[in-house]
Protein backbone atom coordinates (compact mmCIF):
# COMPACT_ATOMS: atom_id res chain seq x y z
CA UNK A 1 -3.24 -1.02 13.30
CA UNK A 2 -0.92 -3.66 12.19
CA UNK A 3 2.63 -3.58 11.05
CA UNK A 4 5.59 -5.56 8.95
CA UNK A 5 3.55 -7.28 6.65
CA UNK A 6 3.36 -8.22 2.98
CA UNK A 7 -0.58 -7.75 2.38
CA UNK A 8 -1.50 -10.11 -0.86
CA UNK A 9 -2.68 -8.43 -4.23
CA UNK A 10 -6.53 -9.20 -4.06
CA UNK A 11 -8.35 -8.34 -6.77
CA UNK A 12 -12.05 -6.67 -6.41
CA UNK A 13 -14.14 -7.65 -8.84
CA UNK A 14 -17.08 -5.17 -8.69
CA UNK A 15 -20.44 -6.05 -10.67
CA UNK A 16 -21.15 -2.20 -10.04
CA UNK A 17 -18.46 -0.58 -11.45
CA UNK A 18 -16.46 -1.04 -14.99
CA UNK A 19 -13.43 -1.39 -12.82
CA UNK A 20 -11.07 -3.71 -11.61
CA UNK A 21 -9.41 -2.46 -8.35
CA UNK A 22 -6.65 -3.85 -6.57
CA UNK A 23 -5.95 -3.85 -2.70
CA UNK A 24 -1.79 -3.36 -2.82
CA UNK A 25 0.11 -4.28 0.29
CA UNK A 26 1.74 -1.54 2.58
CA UNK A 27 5.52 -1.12 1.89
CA UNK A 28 6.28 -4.23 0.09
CA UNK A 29 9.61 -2.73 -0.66
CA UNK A 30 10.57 -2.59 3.15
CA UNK A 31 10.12 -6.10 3.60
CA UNK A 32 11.41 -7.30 0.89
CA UNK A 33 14.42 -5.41 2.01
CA UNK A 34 17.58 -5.65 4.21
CA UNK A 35 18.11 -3.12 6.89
CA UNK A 36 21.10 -1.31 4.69
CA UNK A 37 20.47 -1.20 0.85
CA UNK A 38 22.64 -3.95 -0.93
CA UNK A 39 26.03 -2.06 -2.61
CA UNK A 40 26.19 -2.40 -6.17
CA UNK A 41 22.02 -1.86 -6.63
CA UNK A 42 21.61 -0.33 -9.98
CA UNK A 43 20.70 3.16 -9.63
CA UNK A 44 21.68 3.41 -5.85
CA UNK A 45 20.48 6.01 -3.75
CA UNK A 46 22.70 7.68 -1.86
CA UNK A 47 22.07 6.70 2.04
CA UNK A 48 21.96 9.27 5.07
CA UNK A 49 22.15 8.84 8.73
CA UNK A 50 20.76 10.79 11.78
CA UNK A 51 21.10 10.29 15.81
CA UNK A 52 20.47 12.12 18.32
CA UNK A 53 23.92 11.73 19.04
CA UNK A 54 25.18 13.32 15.39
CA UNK A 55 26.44 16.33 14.54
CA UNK A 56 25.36 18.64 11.67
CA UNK A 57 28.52 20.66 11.57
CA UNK A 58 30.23 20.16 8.29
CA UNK A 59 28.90 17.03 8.00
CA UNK A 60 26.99 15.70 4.83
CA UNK A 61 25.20 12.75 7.05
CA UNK A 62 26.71 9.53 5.12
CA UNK A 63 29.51 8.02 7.40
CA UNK A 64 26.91 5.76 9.76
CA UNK A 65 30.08 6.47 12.63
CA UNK A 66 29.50 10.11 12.74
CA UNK A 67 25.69 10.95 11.91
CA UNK A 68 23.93 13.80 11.46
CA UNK A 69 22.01 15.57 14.41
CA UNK A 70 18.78 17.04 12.73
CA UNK A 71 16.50 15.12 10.05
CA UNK A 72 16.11 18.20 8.55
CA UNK A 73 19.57 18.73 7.94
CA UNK A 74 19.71 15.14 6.74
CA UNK A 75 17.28 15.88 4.26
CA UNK A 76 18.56 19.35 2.99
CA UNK A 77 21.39 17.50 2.45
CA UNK A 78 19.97 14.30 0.30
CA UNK A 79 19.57 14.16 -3.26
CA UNK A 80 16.58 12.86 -4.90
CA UNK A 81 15.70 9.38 -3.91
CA UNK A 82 18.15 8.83 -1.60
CA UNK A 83 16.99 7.18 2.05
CA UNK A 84 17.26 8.28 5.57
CA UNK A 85 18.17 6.02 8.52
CA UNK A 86 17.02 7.50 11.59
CA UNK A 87 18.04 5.70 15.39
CA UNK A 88 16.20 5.71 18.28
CA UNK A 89 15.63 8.88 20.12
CA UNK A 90 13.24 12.17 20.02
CA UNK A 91 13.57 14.49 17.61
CA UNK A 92 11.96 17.84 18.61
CA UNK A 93 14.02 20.55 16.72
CA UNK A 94 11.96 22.93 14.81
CA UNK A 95 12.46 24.50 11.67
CA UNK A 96 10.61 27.79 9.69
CA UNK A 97 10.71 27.55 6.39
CA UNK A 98 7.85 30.45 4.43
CA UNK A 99 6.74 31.26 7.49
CA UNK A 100 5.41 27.66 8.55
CA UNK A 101 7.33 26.39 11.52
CA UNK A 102 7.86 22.17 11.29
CA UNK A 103 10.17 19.80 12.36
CA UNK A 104 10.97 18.56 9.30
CA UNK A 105 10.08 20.01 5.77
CA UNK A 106 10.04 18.05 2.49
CA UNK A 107 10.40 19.27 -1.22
CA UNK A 108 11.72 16.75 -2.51
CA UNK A 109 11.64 12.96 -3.31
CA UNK A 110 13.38 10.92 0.03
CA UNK A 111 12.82 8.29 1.88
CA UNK A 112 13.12 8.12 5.78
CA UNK A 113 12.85 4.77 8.07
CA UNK A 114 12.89 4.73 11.47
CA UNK A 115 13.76 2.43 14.73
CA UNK A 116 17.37 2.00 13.98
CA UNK A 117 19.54 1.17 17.23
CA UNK A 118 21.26 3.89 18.74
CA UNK A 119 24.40 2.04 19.28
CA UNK A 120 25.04 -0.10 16.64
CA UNK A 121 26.44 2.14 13.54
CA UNK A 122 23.08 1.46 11.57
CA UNK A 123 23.79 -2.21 11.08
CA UNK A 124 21.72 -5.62 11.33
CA UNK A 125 17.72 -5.15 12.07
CA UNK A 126 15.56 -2.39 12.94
CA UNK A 127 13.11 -2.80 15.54
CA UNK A 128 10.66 0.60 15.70
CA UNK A 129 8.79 -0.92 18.70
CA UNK A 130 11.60 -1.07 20.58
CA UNK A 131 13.85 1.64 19.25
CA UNK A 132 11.48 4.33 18.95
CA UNK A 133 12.03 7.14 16.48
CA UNK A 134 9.78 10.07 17.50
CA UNK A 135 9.39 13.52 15.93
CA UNK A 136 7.69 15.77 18.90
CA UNK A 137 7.18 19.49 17.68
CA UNK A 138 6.11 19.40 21.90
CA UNK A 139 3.38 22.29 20.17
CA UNK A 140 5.43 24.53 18.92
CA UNK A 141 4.90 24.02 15.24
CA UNK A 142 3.68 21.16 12.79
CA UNK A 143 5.79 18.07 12.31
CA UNK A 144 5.95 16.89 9.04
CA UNK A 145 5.04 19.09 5.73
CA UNK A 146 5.08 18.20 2.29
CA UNK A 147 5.59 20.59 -0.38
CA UNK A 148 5.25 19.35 -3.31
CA UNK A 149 7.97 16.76 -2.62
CA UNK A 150 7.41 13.38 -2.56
CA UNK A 151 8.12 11.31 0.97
CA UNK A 152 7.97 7.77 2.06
CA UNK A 153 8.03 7.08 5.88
CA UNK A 154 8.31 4.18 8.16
CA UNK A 155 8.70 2.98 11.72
CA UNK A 156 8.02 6.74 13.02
CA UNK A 157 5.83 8.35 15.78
CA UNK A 158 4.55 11.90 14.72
CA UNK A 159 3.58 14.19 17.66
CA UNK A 160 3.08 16.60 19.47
CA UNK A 161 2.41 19.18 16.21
CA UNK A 162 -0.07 22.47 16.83
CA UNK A 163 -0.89 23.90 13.37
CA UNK A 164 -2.50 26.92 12.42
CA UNK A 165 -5.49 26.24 10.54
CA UNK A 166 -4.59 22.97 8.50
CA UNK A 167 -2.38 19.91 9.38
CA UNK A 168 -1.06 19.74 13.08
CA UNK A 169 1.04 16.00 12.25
CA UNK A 170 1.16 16.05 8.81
CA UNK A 171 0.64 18.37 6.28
CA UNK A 172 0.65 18.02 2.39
CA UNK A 173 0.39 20.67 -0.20
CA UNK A 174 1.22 21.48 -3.75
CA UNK A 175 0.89 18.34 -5.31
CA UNK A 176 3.12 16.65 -2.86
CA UNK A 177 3.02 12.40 -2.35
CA UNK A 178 2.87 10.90 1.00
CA UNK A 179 3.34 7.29 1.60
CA UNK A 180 3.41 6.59 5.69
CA UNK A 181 3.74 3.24 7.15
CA UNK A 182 4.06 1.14 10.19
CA UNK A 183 3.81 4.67 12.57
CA UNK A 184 1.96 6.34 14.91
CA UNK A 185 0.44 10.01 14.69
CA UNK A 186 -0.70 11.14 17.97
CA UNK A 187 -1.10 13.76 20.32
CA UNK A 188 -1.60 16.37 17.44
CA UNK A 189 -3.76 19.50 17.16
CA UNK A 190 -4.62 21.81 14.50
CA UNK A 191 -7.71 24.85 14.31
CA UNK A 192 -9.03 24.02 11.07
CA UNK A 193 -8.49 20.64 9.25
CA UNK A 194 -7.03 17.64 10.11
CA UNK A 195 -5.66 17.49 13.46
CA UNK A 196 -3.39 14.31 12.98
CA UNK A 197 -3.19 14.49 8.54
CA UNK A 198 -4.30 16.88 6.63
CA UNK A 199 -3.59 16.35 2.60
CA UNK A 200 -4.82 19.04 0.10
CA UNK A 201 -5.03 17.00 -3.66
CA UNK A 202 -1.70 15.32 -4.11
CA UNK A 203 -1.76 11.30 -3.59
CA UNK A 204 -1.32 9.71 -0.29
CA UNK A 205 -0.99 5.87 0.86
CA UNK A 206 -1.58 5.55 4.30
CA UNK A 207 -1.38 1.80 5.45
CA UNK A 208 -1.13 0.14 8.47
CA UNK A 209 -0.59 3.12 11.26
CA UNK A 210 -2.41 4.26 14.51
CA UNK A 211 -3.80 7.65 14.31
CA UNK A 212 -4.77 8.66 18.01
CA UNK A 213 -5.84 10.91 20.29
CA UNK A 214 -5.62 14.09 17.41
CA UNK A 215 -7.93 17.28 17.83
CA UNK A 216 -9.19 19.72 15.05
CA UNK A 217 -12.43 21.18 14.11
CA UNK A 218 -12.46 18.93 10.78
CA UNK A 219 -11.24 15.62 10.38
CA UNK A 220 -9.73 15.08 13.28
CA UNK A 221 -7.77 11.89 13.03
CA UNK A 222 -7.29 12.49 8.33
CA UNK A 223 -8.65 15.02 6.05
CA UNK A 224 -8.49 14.41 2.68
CA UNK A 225 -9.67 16.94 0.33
CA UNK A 226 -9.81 18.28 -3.38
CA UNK A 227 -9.69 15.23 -5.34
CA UNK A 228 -6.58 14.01 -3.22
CA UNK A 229 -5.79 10.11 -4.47
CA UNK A 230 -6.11 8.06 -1.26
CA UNK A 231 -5.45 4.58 -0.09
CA UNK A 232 -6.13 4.05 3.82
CA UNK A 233 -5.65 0.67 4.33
CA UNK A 234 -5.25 -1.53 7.94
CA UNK A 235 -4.70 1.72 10.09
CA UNK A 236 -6.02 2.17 13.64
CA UNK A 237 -7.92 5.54 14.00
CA UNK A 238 -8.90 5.56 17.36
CA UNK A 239 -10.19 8.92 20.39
CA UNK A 240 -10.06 11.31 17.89
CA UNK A 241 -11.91 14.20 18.39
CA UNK A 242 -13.71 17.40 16.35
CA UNK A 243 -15.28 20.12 17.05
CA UNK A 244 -17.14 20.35 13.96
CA UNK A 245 -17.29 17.51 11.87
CA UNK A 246 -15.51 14.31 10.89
CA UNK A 247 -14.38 12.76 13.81
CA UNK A 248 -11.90 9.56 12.12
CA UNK A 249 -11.81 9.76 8.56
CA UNK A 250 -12.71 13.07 6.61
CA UNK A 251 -12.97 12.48 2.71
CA UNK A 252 -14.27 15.69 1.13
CA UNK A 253 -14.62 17.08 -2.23
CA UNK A 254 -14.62 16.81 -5.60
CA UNK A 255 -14.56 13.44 -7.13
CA UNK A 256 -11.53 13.36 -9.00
CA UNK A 257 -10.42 9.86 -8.02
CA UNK A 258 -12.14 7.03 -5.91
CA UNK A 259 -10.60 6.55 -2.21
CA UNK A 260 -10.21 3.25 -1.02
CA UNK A 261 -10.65 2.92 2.76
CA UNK A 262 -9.95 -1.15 3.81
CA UNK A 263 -9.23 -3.11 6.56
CA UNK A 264 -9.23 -0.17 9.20
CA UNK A 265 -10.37 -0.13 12.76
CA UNK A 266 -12.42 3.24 13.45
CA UNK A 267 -13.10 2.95 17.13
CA UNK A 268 -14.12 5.65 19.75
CA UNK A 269 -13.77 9.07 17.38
CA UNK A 270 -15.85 12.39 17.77
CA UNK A 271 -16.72 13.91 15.21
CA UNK A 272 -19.29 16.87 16.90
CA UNK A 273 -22.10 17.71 14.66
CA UNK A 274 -21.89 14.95 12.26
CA UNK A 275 -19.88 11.98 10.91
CA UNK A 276 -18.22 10.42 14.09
CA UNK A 277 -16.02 7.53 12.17
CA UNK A 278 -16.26 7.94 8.31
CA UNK A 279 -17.36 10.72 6.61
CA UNK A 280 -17.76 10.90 2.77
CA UNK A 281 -18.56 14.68 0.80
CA UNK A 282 -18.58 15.18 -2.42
CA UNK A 283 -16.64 12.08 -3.21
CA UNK A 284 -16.38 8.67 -4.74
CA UNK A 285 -15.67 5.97 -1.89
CA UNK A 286 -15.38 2.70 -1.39
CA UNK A 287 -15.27 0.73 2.16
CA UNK A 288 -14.17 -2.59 2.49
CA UNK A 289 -13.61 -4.41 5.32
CA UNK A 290 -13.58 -2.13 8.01
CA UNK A 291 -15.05 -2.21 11.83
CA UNK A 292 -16.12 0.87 12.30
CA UNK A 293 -17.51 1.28 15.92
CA UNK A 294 -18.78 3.06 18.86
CA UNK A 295 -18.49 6.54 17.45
CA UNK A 296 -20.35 9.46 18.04
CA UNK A 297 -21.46 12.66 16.27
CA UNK A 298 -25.04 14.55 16.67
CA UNK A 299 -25.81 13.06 13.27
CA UNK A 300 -24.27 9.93 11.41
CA UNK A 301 -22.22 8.82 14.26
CA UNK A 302 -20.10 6.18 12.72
CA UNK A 303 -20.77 6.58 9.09
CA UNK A 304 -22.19 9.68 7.21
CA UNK A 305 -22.16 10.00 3.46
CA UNK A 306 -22.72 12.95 1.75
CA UNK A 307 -23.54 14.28 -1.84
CA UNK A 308 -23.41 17.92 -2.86
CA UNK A 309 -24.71 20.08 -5.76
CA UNK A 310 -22.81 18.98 -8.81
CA UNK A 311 -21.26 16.07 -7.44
CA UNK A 312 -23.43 12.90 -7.80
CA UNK A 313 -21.36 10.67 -5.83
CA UNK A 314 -20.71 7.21 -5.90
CA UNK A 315 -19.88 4.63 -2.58
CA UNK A 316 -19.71 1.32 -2.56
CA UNK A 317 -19.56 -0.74 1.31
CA UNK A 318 -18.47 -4.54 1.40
CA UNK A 319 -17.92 -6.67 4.01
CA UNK A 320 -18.08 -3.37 7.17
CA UNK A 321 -18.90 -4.26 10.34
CA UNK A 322 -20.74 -0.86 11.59
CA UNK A 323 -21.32 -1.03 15.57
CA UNK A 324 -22.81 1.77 17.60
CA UNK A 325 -22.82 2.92 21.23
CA UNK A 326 -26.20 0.86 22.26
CA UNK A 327 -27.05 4.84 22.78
CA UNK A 328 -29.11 5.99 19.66
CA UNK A 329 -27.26 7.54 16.66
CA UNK A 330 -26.93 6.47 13.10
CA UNK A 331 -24.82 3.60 11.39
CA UNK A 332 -25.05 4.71 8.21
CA UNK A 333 -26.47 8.48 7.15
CA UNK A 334 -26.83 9.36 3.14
CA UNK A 335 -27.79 12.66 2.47
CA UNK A 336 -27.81 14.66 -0.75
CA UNK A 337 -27.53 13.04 -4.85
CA UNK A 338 -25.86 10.00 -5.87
CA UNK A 339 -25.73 6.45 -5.32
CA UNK A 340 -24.99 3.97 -2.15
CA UNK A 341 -24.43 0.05 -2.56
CA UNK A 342 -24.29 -2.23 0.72
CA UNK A 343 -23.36 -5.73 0.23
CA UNK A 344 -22.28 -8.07 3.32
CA UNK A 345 -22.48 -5.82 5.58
CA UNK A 346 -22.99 -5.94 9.57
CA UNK A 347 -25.18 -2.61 11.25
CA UNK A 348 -25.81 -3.23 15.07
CA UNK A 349 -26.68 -0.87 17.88
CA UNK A 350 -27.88 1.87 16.25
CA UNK A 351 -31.20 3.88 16.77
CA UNK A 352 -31.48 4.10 13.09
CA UNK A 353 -29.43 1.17 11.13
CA UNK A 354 -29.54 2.98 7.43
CA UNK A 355 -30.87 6.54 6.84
CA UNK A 356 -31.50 8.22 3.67
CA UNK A 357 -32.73 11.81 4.08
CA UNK A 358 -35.98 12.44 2.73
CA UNK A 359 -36.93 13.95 0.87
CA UNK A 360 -34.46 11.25 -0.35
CA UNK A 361 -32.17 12.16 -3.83
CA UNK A 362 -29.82 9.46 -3.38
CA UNK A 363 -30.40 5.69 -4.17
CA UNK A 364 -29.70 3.34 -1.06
CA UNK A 365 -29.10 -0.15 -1.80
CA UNK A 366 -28.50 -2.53 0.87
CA UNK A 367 -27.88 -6.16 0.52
CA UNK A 368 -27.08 -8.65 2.39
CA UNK A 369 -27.03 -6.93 5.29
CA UNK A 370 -27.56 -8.32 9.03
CA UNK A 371 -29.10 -6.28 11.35
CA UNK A 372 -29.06 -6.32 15.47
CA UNK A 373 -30.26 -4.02 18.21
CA UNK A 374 -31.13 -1.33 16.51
CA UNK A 375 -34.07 0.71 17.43
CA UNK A 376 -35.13 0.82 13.50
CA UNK A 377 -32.92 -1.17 10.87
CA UNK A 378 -33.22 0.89 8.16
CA UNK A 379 -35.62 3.96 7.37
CA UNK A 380 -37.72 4.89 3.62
CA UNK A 381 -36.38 4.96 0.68
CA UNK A 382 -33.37 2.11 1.38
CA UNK A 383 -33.87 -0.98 -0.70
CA UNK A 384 -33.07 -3.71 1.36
CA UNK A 385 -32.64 -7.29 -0.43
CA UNK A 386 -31.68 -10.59 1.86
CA UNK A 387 -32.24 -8.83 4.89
CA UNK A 388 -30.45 -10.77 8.11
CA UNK A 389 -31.03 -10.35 12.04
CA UNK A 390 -29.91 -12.47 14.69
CA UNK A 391 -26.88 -12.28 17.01
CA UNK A 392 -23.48 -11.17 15.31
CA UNK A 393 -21.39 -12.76 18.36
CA UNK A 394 -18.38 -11.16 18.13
CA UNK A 395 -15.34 -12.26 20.40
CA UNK A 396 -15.31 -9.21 23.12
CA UNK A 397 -16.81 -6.10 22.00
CA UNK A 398 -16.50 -4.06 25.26
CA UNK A 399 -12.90 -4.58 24.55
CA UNK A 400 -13.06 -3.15 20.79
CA UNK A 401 -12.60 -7.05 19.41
CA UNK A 402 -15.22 -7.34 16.59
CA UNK A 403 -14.04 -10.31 15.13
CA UNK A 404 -17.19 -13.09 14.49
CA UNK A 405 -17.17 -16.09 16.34
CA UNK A 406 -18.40 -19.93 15.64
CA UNK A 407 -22.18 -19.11 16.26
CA UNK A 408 -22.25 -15.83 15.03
CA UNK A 409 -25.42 -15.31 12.43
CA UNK A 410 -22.89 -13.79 10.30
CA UNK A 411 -21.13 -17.18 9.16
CA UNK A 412 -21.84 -18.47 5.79
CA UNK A 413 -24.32 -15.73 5.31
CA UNK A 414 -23.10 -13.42 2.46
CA UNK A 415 -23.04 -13.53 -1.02
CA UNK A 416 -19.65 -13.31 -3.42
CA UNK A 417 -19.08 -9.67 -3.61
CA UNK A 418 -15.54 -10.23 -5.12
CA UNK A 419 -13.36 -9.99 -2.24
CA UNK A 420 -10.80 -12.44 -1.32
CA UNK A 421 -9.40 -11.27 2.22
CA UNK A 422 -10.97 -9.88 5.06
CA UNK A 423 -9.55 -7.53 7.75
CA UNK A 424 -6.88 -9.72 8.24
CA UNK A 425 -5.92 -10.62 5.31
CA UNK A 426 -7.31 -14.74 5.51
CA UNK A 427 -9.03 -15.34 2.90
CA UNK A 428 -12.64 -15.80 2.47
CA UNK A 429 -14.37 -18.91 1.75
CA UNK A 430 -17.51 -19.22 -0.47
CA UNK A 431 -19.88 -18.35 0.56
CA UNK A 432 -18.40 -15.74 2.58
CA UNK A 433 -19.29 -14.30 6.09
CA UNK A 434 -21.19 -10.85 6.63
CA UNK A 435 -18.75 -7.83 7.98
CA UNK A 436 -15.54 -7.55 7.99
CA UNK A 437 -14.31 -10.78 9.40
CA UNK A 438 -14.07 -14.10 8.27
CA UNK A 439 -14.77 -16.85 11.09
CA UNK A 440 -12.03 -19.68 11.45
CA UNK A 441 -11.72 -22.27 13.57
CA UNK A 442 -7.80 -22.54 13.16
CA UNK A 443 -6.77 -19.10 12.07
CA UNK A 444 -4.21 -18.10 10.45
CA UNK A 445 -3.52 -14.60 11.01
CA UNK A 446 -1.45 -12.93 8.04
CA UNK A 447 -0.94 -9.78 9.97
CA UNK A 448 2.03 -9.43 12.93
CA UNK A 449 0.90 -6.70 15.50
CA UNK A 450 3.82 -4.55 17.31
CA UNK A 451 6.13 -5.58 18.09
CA UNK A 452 7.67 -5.84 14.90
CA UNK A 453 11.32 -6.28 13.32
CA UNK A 454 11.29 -4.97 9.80
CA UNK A 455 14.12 -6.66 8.03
């Protein structure tokens, strides 16, 4: 959604869990960072470089005047920890390695940043709006798996990957680490799970990309399963589409760790039978500051949480602003055990604001929570305290913009949750709006969209 940015530590103070959690900027590192690492940096990586231009005969990728060809090569070649420059140009050589076909496989620790000019020898800024750096299997394979290994990516588009069963973009398995930034994952396919990224346990940071236009029959735009340790923070998951389930965001099974989903837009996903934006299984969540809006499934079209036998889950939602299509659906479904806590929260244009299942064996607590246009705010068995309606007059929301304005019932109407920022990272004042956004007259916007220069 947003990109080259230094998103401020805020702390979440949460009366409903023991915990302290802390909201961690994307890729501080990067920006804190010149475009070639300083010589004399104690240890120092060793640095590799890749053009479409290179060559990977006899050629070890680390003279920036004669590059390597092949990212693949490029990495086969690195060490541990050492970092990959990658100018402008598409990438679409593909690789089998174990019988999985990619165009680039990762077993090890390295780091790879895009959007380097093609004719430049590597030096002075990167741009990767204006130098693109795209990896295109063009369907012939996945493009990026993690083994295992441990990868850090920026200023890259990932397309164009078909995979067989799991992970058509991005694919991570055996414990692997993925931390992806300031990219774009689009265009990708996969049978089973998660069309654009698919992670299986492991840990995985995924902060401020767009994630587009992906098919699968789970979890179209991310899946996210077995107890995988997630941060999803200020991405754009937009027209992605499943068959079966899990449209946006899939996070499923088995409550090893607690994701953290913030400051994303979830706008216009599919997710067929149930869970069109969001959807929560067997997992500990929590959702802040998202706008999560006009999706559609058969049931829980933007936001569907879901217990299962043995896992009593727990989710927590602050400051979301949930929107439907003005054409039925759900805003919020809870099915099966555990426990649900709403607090500043927006739920507009929904048949049915809040659901819980009867016969219900989850608790649904909603507070501070203002309701518009929906057929039925909230069904039995939700406790709703300081319950809102009125207009939420966002800026243009034919146009996808749900930011609050001036007379907006949403101003001044919330109660200290213990969040600082909202989606933008301006800070909240006391006492805070509803939803995800924080009215300003004279805002000042934190973020910088595309196009960005990443120093």
């Amino acid at each position: 959604m947003s990109t080259g940015r230094l998103l401020p530590a805020v702390i979440l103070g949460l009366a409903i869990t023991a915990a302290t959690m802390i909201i961690l900027g994307p890729a501080a590192q990067l920006d804190a960072s010149p475009s070639r690492p300083l010589v004399g940096d104690v240890p120092t990586p060793l640095v590799r470089f890749v053009a479409v231009s290179g060559s990977d005969v006899v050629n070890a990728c680390q003279d920036p005047a004669s590059p390597c060809r092949t990212l693949q090569h490029a990495v086969d070649s690195a060490g541990s920890g050492d970092l990959i420059l990658v100018s402008q140009g598409t990438y679409t050589d593909v690789h089998s390695r174990g019988g999985i076909t990619q165009v680039l496989h990762i077993t090890k620790a390295v780091t790879v940043w895009g959007g380097y000019a093609p004719t430049n020898n590597f030096e002075g800024e990167r741009h990767p709006a204006i130098y693109t750096t795209t990896l295109d299997a063009q369907g012939r394979g996945r493009v990026l798996v993690i083994d295992g290994g441990s990868a850090t990516l920026d200023g890259l588009i990932l397309s164009g990957g078909a995979g067989y069963y799991s992970g058509g973009g991005v694919r991570v398995v055996g414990g692997g680490r993925l931390t992806l930034s300031h990219s774009r994952v689009e265009g990708n396919s996969a049978t089973g799970d998660g069309g654009g990224i698919f992670v299986n346990g492991g840990r995985a940071e995924i902060t401020d990309n767009s994630v587009l236009g992906n098919v699968s029959n789970w979890g179209a735009g991310l899946r996210l399963i077995n107890g995988a340790e997630i941060v999803v923070c200020g991405n754009e998951v937009r027209n992605n589409v499943a068959q079966a389930s899990a449209g946006g965001i899939d996070v499923d099974c088995c409550r090893r760790a607690t994701a953290l989903i913030a400051q994303n837009v979830v706008l216009d996903n599919d997710g067929g039978s149930l869970g069109g934006g969001i959807r929560i299984h067997g997992s500990d969540a929590m959702l802040v500051n998202n706008f999560v809006a006009r999706n559609r499934a058969d049931i829980g079209s933007d936001v569907f949480l879901e217990g299962q036998p043995g896992y009593a889950v727990s989710t927590t939602l602050l400051h979301n602003t949930v929107v439907g299509r003005g054409q039925g659906g759900e805003g919020l479904r809870v099915e099966g055990n555990g426990s649900v806590v709403l607090v500043n929260n927006i739920v507009v244009s929904h048949a049915v604001g809040i659901t819980n299942v009867l016969p219900a064996s989850a608790s649904v607590n909603a507070d501070h929570t203002l309701f518009e246009g929906n057929d039925v705010d909230f069904g039995p068995d939700v406790a709703a305290t300081s319950v809102l309606t009125g207009c939420p007059a966002f800026v243009d929301p034919d146009a996808g913009d749900y930011h609050i304005t001036a007379g907006s019932a949403a101003v001044d109407a919330g109660v200290w949750a213990g969040v600082s920022i909202d989606i933008d990272d301006e800070l909240r004042s006391l006492p805070p709006d509803l939803g995800a956004d924080e009215f300003r007259a004279l805002s000042i916007v934190a973020r910088v969209y595309l196009p960005v220069v990443v120093r």
